[in-house]
Protein backbone atom coordinates (compact mmCIF):
# COMPACT_ATOMS: atom_id res chain seq x y z
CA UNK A 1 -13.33 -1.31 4.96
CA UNK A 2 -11.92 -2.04 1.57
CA UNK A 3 -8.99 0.40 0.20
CA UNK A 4 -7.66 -1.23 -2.74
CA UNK A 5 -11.00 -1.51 -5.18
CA UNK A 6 -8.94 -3.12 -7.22
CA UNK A 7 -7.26 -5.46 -5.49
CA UNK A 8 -9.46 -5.79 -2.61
CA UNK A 9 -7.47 -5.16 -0.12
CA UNK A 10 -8.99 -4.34 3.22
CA UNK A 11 -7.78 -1.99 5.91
CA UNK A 12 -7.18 -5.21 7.76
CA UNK A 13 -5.11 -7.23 5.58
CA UNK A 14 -3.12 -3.42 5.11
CA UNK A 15 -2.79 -3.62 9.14
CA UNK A 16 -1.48 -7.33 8.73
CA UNK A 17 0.83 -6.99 5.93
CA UNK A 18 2.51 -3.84 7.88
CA UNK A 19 2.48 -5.96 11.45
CA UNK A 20 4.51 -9.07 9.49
CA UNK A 21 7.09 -6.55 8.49
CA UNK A 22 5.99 -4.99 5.43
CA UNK A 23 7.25 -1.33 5.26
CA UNK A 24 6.40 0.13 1.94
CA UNK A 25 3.78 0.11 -0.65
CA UNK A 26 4.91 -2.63 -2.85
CA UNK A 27 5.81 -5.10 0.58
CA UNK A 28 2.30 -4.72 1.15
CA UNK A 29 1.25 -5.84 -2.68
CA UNK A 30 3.86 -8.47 -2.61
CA UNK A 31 2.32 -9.70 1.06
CA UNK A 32 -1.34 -9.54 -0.05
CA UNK A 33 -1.02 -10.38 -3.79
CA UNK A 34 -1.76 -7.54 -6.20
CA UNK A 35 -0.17 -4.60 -7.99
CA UNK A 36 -1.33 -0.45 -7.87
CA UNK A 37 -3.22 -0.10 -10.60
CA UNK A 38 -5.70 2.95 -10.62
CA UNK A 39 -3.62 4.09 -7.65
CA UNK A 40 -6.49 6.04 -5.65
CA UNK A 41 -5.36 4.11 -2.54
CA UNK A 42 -2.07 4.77 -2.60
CA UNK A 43 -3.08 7.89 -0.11
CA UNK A 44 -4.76 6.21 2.50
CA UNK A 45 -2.32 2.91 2.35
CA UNK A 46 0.32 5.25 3.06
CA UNK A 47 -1.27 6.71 5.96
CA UNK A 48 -1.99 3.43 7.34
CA UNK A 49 2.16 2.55 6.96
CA UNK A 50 2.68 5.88 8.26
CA UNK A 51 1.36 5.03 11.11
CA UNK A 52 2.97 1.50 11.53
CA UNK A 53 5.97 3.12 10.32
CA UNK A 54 6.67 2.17 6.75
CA UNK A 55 6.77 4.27 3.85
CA UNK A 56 6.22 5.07 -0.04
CA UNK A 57 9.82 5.32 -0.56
CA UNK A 58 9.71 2.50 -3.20
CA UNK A 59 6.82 3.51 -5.23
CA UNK A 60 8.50 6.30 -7.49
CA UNK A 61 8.75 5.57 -10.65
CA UNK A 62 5.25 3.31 -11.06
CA UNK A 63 3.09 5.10 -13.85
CA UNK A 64 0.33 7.62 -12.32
CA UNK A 65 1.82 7.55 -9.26
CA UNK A 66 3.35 10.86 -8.67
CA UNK A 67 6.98 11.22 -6.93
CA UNK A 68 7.19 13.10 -3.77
């Protein structure tokens, strides 16, 4: 299932990039290429590093991305 629209990113390649050490947000845009921009995945990407234990924590501070 894609997540990112508008990067393409797939559930997958989310499940990949967390597996190969990426623990936030922005490891998994650096590991799969990309950058937020609409930000309507942001939700579900965290759940998905929630659950492979990463985190938002680096993500305040991007525009239309609101801090927790």
């Amino acid at each position: 299932m894609i997540i990112c629209i508008c990067n393409r990113l797939s559930e997958s390649a989310i499940r990949q990039a967390a597996g190969a050490g990426a623990s936030s947000i922005d490891h998994v845009f650096e590991h799969c290429g990309g950058s937020v921009n609409c930000g309507k995945c942001l939700d579900f990407m965290e759940e998905i590093l929630d659950s492979a234990g990463g985190s938002l924590a680096s993500m305040s501070g991007i525009t239309g991305v609101p801090a927790e």
